[in-house]
Structure formats: C-alpha cells, structure tokens
Protein backbone atom coordinates (compact mmCIF):
# COMPACT_ATOMS: atom_id res chain seq x y z
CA UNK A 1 12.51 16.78 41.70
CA UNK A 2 14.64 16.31 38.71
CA UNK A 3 14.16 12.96 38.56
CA UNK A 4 10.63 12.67 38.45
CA UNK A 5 10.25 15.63 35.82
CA UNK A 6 12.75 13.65 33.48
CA UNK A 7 10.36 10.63 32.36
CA UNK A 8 7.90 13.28 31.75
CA UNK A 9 10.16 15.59 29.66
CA UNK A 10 11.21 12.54 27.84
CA UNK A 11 7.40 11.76 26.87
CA UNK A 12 7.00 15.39 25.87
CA UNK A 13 9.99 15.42 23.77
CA UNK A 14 8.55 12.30 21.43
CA UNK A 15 5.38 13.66 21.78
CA UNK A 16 6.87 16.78 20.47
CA UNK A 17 8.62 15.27 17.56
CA UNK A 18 5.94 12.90 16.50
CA UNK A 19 3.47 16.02 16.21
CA UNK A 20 6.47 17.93 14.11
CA UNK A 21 6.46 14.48 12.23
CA UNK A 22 3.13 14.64 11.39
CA UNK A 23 2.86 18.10 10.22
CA UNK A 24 5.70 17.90 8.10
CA UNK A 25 4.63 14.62 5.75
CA UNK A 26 0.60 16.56 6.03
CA UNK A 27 2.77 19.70 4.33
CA UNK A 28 4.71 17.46 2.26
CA UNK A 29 1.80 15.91 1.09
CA UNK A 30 -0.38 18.75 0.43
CA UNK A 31 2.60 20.18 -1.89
CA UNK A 32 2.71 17.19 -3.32
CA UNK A 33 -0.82 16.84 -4.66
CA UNK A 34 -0.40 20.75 -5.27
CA UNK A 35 2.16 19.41 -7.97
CA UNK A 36 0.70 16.92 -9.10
CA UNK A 37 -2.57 19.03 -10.59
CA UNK A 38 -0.94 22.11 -11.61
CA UNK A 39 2.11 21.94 -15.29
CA UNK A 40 4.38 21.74 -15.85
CA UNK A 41 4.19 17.77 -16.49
CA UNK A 42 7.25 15.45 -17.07
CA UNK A 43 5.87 13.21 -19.19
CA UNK A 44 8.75 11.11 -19.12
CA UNK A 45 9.34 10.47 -15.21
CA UNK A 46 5.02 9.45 -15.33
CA UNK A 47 5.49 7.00 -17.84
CA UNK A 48 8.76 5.43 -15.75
CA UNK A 49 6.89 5.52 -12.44
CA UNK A 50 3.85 3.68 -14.02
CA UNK A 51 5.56 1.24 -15.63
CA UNK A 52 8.16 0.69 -12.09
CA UNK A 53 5.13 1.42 -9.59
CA UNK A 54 1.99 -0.97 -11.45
CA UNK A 55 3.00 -3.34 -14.31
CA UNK A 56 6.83 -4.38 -12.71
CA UNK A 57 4.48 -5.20 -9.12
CA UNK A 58 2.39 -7.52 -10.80
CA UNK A 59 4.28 -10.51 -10.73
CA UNK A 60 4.81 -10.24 -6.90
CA UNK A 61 0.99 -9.20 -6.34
CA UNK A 62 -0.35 -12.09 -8.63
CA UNK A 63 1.63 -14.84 -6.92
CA UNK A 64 1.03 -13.27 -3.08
CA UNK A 65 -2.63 -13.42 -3.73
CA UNK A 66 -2.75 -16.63 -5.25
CA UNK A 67 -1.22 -18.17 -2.89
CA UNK A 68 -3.47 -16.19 -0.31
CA UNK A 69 -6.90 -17.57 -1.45
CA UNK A 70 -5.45 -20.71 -1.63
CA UNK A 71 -4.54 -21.20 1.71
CA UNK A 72 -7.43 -18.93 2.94
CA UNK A 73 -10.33 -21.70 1.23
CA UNK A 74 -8.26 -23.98 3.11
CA UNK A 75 -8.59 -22.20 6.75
CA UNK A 76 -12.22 -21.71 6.46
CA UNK A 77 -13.17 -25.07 5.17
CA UNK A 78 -11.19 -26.34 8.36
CA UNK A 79 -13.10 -23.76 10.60
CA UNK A 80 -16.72 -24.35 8.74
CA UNK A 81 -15.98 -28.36 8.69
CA UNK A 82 -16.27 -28.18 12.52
CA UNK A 83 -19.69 -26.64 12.59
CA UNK A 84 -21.09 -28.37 9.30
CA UNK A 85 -20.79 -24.85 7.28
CA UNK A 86 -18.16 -25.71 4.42
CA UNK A 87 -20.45 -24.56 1.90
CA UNK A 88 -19.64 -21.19 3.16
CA UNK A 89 -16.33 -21.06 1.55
CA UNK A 90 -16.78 -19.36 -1.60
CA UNK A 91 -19.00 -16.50 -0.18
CA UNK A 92 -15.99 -16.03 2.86
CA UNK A 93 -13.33 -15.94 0.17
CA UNK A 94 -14.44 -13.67 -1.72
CA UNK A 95 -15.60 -11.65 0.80
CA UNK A 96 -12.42 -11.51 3.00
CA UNK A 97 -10.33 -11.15 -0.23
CA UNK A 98 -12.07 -8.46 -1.58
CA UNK A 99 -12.76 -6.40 1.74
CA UNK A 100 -9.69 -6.64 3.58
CA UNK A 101 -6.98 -9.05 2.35
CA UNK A 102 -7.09 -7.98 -1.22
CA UNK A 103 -5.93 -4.40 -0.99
CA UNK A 104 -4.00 -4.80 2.55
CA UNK A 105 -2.07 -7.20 0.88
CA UNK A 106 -1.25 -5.32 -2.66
CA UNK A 107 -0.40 -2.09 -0.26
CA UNK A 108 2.46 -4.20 1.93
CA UNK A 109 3.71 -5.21 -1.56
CA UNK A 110 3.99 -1.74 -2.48
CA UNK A 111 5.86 -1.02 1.12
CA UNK A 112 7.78 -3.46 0.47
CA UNK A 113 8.86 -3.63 -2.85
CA UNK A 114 7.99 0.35 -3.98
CA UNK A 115 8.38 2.25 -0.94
CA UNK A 116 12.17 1.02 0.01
CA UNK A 117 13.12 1.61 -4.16
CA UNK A 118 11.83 4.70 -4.38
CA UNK A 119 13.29 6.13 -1.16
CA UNK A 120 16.75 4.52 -1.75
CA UNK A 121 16.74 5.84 -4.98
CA UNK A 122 15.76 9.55 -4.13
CA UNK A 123 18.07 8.94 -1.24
CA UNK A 124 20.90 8.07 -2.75
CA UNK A 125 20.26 11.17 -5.34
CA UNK A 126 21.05 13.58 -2.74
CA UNK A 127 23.51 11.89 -1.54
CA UNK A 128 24.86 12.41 -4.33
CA UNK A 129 24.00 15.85 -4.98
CA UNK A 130 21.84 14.66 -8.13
CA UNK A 131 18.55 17.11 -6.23
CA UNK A 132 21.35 19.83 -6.07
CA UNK A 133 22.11 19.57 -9.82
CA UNK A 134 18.22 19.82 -10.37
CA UNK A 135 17.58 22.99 -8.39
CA UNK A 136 20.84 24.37 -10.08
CA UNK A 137 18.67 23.40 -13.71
CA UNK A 138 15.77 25.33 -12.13
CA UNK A 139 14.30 22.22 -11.75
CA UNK A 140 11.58 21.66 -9.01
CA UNK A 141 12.46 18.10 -6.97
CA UNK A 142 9.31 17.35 -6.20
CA UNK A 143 7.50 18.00 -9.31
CA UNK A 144 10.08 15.95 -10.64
CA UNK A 145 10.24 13.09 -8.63
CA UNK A 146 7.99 13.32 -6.02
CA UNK A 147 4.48 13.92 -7.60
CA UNK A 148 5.13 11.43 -10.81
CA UNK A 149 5.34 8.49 -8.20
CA UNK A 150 2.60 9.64 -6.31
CA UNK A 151 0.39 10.18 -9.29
CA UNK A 152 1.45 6.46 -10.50
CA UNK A 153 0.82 4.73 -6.98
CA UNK A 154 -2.76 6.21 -6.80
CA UNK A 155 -3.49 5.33 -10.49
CA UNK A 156 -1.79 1.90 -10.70
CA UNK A 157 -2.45 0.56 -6.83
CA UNK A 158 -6.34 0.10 -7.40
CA UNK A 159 -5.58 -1.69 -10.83
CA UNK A 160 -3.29 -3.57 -8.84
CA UNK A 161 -5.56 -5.09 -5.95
CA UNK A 162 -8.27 -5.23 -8.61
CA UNK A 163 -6.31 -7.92 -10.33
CA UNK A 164 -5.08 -9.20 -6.66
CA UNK A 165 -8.73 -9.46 -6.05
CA UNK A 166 -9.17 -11.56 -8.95
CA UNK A 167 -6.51 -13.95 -8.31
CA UNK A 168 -6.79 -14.44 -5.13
CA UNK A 169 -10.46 -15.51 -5.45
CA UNK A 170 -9.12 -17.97 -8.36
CA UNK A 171 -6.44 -19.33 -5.97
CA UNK A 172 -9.44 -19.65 -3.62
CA UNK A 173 -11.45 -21.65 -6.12
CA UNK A 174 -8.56 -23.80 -7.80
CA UNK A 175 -8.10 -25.32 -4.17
CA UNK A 176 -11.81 -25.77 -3.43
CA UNK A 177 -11.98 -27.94 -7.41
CA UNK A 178 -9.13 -29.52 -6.54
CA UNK A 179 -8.85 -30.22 -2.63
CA UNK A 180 -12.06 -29.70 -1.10
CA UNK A 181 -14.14 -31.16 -4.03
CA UNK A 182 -16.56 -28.34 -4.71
CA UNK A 183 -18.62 -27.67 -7.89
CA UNK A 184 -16.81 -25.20 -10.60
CA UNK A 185 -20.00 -23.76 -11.24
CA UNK A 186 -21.76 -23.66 -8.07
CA UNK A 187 -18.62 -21.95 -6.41
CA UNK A 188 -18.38 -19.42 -8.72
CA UNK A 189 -21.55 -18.60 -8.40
CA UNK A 190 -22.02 -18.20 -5.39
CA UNK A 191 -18.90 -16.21 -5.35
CA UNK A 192 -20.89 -13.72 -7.96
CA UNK A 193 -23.92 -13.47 -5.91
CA UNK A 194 -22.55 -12.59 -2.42
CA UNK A 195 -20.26 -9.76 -3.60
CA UNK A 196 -21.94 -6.25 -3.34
CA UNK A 197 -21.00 -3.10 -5.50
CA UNK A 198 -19.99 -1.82 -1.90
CA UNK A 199 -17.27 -4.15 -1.52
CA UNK A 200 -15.83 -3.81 -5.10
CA UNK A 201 -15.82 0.13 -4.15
CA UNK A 202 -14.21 0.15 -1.19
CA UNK A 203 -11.61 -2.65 -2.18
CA UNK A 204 -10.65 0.00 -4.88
CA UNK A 205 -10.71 3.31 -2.45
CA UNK A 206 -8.55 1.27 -0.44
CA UNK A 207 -6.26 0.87 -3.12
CA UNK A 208 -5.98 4.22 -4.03
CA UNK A 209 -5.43 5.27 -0.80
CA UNK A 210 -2.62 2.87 -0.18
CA UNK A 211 -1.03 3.11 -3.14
CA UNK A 212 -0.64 7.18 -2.52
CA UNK A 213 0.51 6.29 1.24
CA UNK A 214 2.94 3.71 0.31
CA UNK A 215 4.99 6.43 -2.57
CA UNK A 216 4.70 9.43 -0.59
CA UNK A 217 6.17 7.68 2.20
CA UNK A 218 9.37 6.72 0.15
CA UNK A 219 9.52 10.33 -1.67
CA UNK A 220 9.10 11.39 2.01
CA UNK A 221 11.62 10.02 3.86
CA UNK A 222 14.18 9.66 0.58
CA UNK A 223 13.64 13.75 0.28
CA UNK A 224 14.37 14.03 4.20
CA UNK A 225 17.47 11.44 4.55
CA UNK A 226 20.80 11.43 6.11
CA UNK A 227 23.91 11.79 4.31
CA UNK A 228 26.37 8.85 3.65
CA UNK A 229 25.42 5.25 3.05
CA UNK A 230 23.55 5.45 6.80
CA UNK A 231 21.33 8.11 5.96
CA UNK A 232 20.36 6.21 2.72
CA UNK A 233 19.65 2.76 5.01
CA UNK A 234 17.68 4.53 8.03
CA UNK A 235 15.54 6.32 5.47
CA UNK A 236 14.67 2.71 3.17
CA UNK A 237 13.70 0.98 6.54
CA UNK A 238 11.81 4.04 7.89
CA UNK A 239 10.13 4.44 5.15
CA UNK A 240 8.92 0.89 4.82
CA UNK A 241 7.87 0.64 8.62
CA UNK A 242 6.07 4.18 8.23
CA UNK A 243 4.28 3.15 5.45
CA UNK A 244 3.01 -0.23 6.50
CA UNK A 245 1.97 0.66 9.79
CA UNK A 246 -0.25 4.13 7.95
CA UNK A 247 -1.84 1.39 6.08
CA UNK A 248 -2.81 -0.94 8.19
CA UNK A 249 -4.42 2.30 10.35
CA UNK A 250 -5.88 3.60 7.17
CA UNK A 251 -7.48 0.12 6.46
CA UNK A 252 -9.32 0.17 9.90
CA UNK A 253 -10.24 3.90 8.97
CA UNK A 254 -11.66 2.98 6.05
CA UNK A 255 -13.43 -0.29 6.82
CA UNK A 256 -14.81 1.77 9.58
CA UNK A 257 -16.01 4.21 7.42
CA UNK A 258 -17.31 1.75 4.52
CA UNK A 259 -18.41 -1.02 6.96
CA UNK A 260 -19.71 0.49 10.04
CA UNK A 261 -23.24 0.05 11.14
C-alpha cells in the first residue's frame, strides 16, 4: 500500500511547495508595490537602478534586435518567395517585432543580464550580513533595495523595447535595401501603414509588465537565498529560469488578452 501512496505523496509534496511558492513572491510582490507608492523615497538607490536597469541594457537590447529584424526579413522573404508574397515583408516585420519579438526579446535581456545582477548582488549582501546592518540602521530592505529596482524595471523596460522595436524594424529594413532589393521608401511605408495604435500599446504593456517580472524575480530570490557561495549561485540561476519562463507565460497572457478574437 505504501508503495503506491508514495508517487502520490511525492506529487502532493511539489504541489504543495509550488502553491507556498506562489503565495510567497504574490506577498512579496504586493509589499513590494506597497513600497514603492508610499515615502520614504531613496532617491539615490532610484537613480542607480535606472541608470543599471535601462540606459547600461541598451547596448545589449540595440544589438539583439538588430540583429533580430535582420535575420527575421530574411526568414520571411524565404517563406513568402515560395508562394510569390515577398512584398509582405515589411508589414510581417514590423508586425512580429512589435507584437511579440520586440518586448519578449528586451524581457530575456533583462533575465538575463538584470535579473542574475540584481539577485547576486542582494544575495551576496546577506551573505554578508550587509541586510543585517540595514535593519540594525532601522533601515527597511525592501524599500531599500527591493522597490527602487522594481520601480526602475517597470519605468525603463517599456523605453527599452520601444527603442528594441525601433531597431529591430531598422535591422529589418537595412537587409531588405541591401539584400532583398526593396524600395527605401516603399518599405517604410508600408511599415507605417500596417502598424495599429493597438500594437504600439500592447508592445509597451508588455514591457512594463516584463520589466517588473524580470526585477522582482531577482529581489525575490536574492532576498530568499542560501548562505555561502551556493546559496548565492542557486538563487542567480533560479532567478533567471523563474523569470524567463513568467514571461514567456505572461506574453501568451497578454497577447491573449490584447489579441484574442
């Protein structure tokens, strides 16, 4: 009997946890945007995680989506070649840049490159006892570093895949001049007309929203590490995995709810 009630209480036990999981980052999350809205305000820490979370991302999101609309006029003038559509690649470029491979791209960046700094960094802080010596200071931890990263990744993130948006539809149209022999004009052009306020809008929401998934995940999971230098490496990858795979579900959420008919 014991051995068939043991796969079972196995399934209930990560069942289990991944519910206490859940509720524990909603909590988190809620007391983060709690601090976020109410003083007192480090005006310092803001100003560090804008300038760490937006402006030092943009080289990494420029060249990513550069490279992106490149090769993605490439794929569908291959595809539309076969059926006698190429002239659709300007309106699929834009389209597939701005609805989905836009912001999905600028919020791996950010799990990648934002989410594993900030949650080695807090991390490492209490491994060292550096969140002790705050709460001795009377000092709140999260107001302190928690909700200024936050703040920055929802403010900064939709500026972000705005200019990834941009770039990657230039990338797009720099191979189609100089590859695939299409008119300057005409391309962009078309590029102008076929894009919707809609798409601009949720390309932005989508931002937001990934921008404040991939920093809370790092403040999460930097706030709730191990001790020693283990602790500080199974909370960086965690953190990263946790965060990309909540954005790629949030994405499919949200193009749902934009995008459904």
């Amino acid at each position: 009997m014991m051995v068939l009630t043991r796969p079972l209480a196995a399934l209930g036990a990560v069942v289990l946890s991944a519910l206490a999981t859940i509720g524990h980052v909603t909590l988190f999350a809620l007391a983060t945007f709690r601090h976020i809205v109410t003083p007192p305000y480090y005006v310092r820490e803001y100003l560090h995680a804008l300038v760490h979370v937006g402006y030092l991302s943009l080289p990494v999101v420029g060249l990513t989506a550069v490279f992106t609309g490149g090769a993605l006029a490439l794929q569908i003038f291959a595809g539309g070649s076969r059926y006698g559509a190429e002239e659709v690649v300007p309106q699929i470029v834009a389209l597939g840049v701005v609805r989905e491979l836009g912001p999905v791209m600028v919020g791996l960046m950010m799990a990648a490159r934002v989410t594993s700094s900030i949650a080695a960094e807090i991390a490492t802080m209490k491994v060292t006892e550096q969140i002790d010596a705050l709460v001795t200071l009377s000092t709140d931890p999260m107001k302190y570093l928690t909700a200024p990263r936050v703040f920055a990744g929802l403010v900064t993130v939709p500026l972000l895949v705005a200019v990834g948006d941009t770039l990657g539809i230039f990338g797009g149209w720099f191979v189609s001049m100089n590859t695939l022999d299409f008119n300057p004009s005409t391309y962009l052009k078309n590029t102008v007309d076929f894009l919707e306020t809609p798409d601009i809008v949720s390309s932005l929401v989508k931002g937001a929203a990934f921008g404040g998934i991939a920093t809370l995940m790092g403040c999460y999971f930097g706030m709730n590490s191990g001790r020693g230098a283990q602790g500080v490496g199974r909370a960086t990858k965690t953190s990263v995995v946790a965060a990309a795979v909540l954005i790629l579900a949030a994405n499919f959420l949200l193009t749902q709810a934009f995008f459904a008919t």
